[in-house]
Protein backbone atom coordinates (compact mmCIF):
# COMPACT_ATOMS: atom_id res chain seq x y z
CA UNK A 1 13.34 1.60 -46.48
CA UNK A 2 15.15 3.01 -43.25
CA UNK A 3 11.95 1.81 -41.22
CA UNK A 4 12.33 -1.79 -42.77
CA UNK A 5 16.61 -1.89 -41.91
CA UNK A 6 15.87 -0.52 -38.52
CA UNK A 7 13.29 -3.39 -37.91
CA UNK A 8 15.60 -5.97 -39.68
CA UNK A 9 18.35 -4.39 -37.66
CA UNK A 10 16.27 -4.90 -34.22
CA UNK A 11 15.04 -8.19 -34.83
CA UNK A 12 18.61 -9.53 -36.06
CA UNK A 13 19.83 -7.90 -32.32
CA UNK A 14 17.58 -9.91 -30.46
CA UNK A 15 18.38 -12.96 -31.93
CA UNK A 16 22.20 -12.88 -31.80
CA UNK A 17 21.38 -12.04 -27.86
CA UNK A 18 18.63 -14.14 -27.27
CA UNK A 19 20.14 -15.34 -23.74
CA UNK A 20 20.63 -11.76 -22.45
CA UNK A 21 17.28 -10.51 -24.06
CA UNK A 22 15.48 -13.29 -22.05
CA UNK A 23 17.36 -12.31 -19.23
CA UNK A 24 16.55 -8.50 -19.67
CA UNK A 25 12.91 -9.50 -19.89
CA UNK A 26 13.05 -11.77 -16.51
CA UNK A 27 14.91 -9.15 -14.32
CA UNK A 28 12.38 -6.52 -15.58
CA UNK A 29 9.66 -8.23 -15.25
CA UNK A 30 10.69 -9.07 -11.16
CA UNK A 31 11.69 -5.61 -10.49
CA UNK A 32 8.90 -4.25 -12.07
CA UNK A 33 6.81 -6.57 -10.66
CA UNK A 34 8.08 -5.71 -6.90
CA UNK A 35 7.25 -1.54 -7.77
CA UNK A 36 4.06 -2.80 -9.00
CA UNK A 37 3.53 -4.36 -5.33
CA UNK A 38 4.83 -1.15 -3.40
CA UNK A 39 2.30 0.82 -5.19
CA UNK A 40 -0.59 -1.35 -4.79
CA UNK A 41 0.19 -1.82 -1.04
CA UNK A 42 0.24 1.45 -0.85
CA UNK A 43 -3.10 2.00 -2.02
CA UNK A 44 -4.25 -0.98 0.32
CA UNK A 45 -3.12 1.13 3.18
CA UNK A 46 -5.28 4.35 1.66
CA UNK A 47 -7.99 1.94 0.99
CA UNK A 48 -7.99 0.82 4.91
CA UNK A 49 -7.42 4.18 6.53
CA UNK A 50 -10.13 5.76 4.21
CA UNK A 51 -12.57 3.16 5.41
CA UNK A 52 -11.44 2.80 8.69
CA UNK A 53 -10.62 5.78 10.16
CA UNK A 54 -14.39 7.00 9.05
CA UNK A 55 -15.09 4.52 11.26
CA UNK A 56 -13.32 5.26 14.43
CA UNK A 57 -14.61 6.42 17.79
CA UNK A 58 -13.40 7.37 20.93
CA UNK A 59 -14.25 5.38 23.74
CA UNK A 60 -15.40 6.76 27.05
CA UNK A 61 -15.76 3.85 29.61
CA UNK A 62 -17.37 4.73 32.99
CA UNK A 63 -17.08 3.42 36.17
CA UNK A 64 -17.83 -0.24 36.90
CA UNK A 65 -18.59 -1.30 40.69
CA UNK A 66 -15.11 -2.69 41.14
CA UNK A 67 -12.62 -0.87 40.00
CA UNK A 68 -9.01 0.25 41.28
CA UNK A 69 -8.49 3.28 38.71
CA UNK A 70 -8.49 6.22 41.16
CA UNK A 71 -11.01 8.16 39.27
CA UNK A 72 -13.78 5.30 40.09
CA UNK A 73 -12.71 5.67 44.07
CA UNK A 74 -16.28 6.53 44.82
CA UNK A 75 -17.51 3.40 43.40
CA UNK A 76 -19.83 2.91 39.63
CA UNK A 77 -20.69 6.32 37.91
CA UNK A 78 -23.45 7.76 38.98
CA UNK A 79 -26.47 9.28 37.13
CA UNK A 80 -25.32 13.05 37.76
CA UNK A 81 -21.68 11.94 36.60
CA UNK A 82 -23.12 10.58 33.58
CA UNK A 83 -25.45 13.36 32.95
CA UNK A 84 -22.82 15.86 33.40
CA UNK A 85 -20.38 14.19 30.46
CA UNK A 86 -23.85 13.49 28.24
CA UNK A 87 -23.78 17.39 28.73
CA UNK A 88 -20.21 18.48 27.84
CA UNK A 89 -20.09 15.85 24.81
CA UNK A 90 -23.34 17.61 23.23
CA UNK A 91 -22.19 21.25 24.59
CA UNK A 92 -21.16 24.17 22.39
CA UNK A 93 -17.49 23.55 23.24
CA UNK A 94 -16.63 20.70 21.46
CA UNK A 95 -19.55 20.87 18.83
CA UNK A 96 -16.65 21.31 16.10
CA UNK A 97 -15.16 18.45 17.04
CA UNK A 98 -17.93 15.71 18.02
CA UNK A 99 -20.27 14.22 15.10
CA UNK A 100 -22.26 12.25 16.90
CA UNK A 101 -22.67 10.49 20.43
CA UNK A 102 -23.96 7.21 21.61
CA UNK A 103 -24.24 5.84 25.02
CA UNK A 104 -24.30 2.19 25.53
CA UNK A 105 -26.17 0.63 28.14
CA UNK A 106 -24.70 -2.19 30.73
CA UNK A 107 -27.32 -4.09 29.30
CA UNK A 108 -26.54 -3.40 25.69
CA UNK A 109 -22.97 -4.00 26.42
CA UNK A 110 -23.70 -7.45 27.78
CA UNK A 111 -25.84 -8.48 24.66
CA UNK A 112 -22.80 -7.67 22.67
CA UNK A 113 -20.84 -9.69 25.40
CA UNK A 114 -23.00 -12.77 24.98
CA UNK A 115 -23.11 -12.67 20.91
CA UNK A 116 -19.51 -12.98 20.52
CA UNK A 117 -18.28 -14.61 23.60
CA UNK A 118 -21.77 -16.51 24.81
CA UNK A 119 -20.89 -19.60 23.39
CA UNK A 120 -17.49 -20.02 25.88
CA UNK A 121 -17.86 -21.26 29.19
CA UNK A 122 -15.39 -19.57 30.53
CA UNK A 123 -17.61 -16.78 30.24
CA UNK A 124 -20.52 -18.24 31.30
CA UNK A 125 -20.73 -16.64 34.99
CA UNK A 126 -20.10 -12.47 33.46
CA UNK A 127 -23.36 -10.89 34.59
CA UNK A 128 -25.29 -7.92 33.42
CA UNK A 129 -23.57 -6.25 36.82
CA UNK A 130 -20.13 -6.79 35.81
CA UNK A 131 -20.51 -5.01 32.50
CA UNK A 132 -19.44 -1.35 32.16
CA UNK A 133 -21.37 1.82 30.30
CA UNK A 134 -19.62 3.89 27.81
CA UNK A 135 -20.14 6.63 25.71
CA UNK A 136 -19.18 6.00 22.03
CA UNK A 137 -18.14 9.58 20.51
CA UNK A 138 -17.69 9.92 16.32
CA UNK A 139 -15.57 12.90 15.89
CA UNK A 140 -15.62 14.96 12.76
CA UNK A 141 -11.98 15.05 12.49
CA UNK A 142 -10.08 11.69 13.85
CA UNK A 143 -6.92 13.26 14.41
CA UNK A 144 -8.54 15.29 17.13
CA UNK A 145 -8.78 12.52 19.69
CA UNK A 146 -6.67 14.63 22.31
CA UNK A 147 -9.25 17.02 22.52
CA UNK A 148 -11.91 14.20 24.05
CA UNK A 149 -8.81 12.52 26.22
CA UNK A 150 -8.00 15.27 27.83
CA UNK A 151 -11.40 16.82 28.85
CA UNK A 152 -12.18 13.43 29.79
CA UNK A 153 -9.40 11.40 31.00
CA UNK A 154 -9.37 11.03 34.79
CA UNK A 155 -12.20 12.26 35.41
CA UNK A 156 -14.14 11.18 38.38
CA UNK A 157 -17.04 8.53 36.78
CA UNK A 158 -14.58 7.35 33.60
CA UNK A 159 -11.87 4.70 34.38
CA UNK A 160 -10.56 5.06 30.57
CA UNK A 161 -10.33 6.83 27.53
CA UNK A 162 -9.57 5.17 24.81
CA UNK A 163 -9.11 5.87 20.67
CA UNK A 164 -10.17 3.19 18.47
CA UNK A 165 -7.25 3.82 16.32
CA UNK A 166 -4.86 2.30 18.73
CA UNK A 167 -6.12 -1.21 17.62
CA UNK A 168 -5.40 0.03 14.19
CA UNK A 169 -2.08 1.78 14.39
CA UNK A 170 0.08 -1.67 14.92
CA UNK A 171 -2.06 -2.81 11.50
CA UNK A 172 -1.41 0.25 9.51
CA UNK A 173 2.68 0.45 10.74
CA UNK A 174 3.25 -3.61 9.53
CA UNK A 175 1.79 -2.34 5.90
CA UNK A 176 3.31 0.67 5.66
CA UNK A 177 7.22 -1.09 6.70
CA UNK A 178 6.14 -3.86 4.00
CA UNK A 179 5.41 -1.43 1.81
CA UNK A 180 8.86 0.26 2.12
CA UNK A 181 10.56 -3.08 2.08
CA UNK A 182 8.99 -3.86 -1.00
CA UNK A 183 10.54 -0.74 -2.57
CA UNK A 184 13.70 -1.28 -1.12
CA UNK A 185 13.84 -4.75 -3.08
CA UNK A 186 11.79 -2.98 -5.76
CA UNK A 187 14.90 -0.69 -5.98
CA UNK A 188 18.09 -3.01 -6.01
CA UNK A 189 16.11 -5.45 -8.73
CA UNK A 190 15.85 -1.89 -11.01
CA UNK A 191 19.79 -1.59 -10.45
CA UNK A 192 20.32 -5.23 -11.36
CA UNK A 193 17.76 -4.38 -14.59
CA UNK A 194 19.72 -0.90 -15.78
CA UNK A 195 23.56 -3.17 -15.44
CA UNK A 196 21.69 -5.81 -17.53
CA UNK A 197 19.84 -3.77 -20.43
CA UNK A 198 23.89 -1.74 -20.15
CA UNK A 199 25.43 -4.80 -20.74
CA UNK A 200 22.94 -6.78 -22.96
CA UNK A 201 23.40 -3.28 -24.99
CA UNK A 202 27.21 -3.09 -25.00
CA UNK A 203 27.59 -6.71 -25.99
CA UNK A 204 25.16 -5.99 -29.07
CA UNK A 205 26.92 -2.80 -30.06
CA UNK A 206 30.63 -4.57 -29.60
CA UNK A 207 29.18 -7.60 -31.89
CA UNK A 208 28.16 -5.29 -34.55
CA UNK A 209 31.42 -2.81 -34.88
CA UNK A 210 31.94 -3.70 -38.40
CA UNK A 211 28.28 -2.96 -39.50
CA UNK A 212 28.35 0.45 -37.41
CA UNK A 213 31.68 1.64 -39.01
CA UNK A 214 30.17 0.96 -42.55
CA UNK A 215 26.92 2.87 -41.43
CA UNK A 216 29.44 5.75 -40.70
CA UNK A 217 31.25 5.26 -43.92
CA UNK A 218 28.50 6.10 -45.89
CA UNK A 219 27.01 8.99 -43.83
CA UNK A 220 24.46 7.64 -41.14
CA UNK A 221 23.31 9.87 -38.55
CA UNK A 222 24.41 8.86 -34.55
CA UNK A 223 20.42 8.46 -33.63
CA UNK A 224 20.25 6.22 -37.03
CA UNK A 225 23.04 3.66 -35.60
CA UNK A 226 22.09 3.98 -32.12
CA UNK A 227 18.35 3.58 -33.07
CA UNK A 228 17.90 -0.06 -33.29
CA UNK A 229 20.17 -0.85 -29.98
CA UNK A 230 17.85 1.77 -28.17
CA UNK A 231 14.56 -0.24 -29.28
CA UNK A 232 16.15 -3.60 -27.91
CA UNK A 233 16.54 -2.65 -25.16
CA UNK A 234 13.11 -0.69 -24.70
CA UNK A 235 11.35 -3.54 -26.80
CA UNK A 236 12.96 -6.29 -23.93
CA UNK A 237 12.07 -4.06 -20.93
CA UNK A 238 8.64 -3.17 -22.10
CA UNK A 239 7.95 -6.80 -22.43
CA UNK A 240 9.11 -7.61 -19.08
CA UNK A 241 6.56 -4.71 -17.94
CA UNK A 242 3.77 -6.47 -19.39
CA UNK A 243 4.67 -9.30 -17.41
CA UNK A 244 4.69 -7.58 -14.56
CA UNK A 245 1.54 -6.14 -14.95
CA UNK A 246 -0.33 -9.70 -15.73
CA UNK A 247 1.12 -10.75 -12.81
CA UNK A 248 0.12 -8.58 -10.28
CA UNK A 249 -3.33 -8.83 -12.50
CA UNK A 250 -3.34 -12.38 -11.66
CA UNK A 251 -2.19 -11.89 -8.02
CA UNK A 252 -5.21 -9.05 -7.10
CA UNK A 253 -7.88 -10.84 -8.85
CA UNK A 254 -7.41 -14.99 -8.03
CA UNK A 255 -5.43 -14.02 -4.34
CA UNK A 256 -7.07 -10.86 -3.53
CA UNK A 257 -10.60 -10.24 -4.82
CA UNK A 258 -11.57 -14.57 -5.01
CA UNK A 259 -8.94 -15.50 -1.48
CA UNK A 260 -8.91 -12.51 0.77
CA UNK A 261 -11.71 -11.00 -0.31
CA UNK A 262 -13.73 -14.11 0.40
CA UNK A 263 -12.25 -14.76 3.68
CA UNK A 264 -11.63 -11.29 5.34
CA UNK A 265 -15.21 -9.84 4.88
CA UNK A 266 -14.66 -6.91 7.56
CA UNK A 267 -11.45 -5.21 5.36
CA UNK A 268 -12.23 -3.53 1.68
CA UNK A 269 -9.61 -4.70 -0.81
CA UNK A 270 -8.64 -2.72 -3.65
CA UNK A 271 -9.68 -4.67 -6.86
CA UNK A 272 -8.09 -5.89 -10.68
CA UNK A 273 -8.95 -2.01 -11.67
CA UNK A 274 -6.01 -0.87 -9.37
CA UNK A 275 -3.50 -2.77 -11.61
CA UNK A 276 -4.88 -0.49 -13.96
CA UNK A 277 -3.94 2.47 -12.10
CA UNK A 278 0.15 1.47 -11.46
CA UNK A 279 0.44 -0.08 -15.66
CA UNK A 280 1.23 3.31 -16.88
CA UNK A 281 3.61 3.92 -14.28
CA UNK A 282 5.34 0.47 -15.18
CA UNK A 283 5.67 1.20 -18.57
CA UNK A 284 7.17 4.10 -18.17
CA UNK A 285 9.66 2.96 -15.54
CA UNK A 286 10.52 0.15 -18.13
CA UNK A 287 10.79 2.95 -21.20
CA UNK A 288 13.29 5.01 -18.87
CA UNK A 289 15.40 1.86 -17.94
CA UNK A 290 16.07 1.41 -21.22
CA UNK A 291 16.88 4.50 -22.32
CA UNK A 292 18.86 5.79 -19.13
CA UNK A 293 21.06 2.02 -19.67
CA UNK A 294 21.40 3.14 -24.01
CA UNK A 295 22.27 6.86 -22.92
CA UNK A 296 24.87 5.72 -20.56
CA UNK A 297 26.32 2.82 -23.26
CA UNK A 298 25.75 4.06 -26.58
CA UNK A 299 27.70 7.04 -26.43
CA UNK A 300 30.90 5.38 -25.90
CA UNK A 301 30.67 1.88 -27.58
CA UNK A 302 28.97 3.10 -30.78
CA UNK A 303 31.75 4.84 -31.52
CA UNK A 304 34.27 4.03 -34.73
């Protein structure tokens, strides 16, 4: 009987408020939808610096016959030059550091030159001679880079050092500030949601005086009155969350996974099963808007 006139209670709520219920659900549902987006950008970035900093090498590029850098004064490295850093790369000192070592060629370097730029004729004069030999190094840890720089960097033989994650960096920083500016806006649309459910719930407690007085006439309990307000408001905000979980279902899987996924075959996109991962969070952040708004509005306009 108390289930059935807490029901008939709720549903009576959200019709006399339809307008603001609607309204509760919409402003939810975007700032919800904007948390959802931090979250999952957020695990884009883990996504791309788990596969791509497994990935990254330090550079080591020799010599060529005309440079300027004042390390290659005595012209292209030379055989002992390049035995001697073949030598320290494989030594005992930085075993803990290096995983693995490859030198590339001038000639290897100018088959890679010709596959991507062969096909230009602006090109069309480089010659094997022109091309420059590096060692490629794999270290175990990536964050160690300084380790190879410094051994390394001006050096007689080696014009540069240089750490692949510098062409990554730039990347990484532009996700990581949209990432923060989607929680920013993530954080002022939660605002705008707890006023709403507050005022959505103060209008619906004001509207109903005369029915709460009589429910303290004859005895009812504070969680018994405040009960049904606290489930329209949690009922409207959980809606919006499923909303906002469709939608960013929608967004990964048709925009993501079918668009990006489809187009930009070099970068591993989180898939639909990440949505997954943020829902619960959603939910709850949708449960405690409702009930931080009915804590902060029921005490005082429930009251007879």
């Amino acid at each position: 009987m108390r289930l059935q006139f807490i029901l008939a209670e709720i549903g009576h709520g959200l019709r006399r408020n339809l307008s603001m219920t609607v309204s509760v659900v919409l402003v939810t549902f975007v700032s919800l939808t904007f948390v959802g987006a931090a979250g999952l950008l957020q695990l884009q970035i883990d996504e791309m610096k788990d596969d791509w900093y497994d990935r990254v090498e330090v550079s080591i590029y020799l010599c060529p016959t005309d440079s300027d850098v004042p390390s290659c004064a005595g012209g292209e490295a030379t055989e002992e030059q390049i035995a001697a850093i073949r030598a320290e790369l494989e030594g005992e000192a930085l075993a803990p550091y290096v995983e693995r070592v490859y030198f590339e060629t001038k000639e290897e370097a100018f088959a890679g030159f010709q596959e991507r730029y062969g096909d230009d004729p602006t090109f069309a004069s480089v010659t094997v001679d022109q091309m420059q030999a590096s060692f490629r190094v794999a270290l175990v840890d990536p964050e160690q880079y300084a380790v190879v720089s410094e051994m390394f960097e001006g050096r007689a033989g080696v014009e540069d050092v240089r750490d692949d994650r510098e062409l990554l960096e730039p990347l990484i920083l532009l996700l990581n500030r949209s990432s923060l500016l989607a929680a920013g806006l993530a954080a002022v649309m939660l605002l705008a949601a707890v006023l709403l459910i507050t005022t959505t719930i103060r209008l619906s407690a004001m509207s109903r005086r005369r029915e709460t007085g009589i429910m303290r006439l004859v005895g009812a309990s504070n969680l018994f009155i405040q009960l049904p307000f606290m489930l329209e408001g949690a009922i409207a905000a959980t809606i919006g969350a499923a909303l906002s979980v469709a939608g960013l279902w929608f967004a990964v899987t048709y925009l993501v996974e079918d668009w990006l996924a489809s187009s930009l075959r070099f970068v591993n996109f989180i898939d639909a099963d990440a949505v997954w991962l943020v829902a619960p969070a959603l939910v709850a952040v949708a449960i405690g808007l409702a009930a931080i708004s009915s804590v902060v509005t029921l005490s005082r306009y429930t009251k007879v």
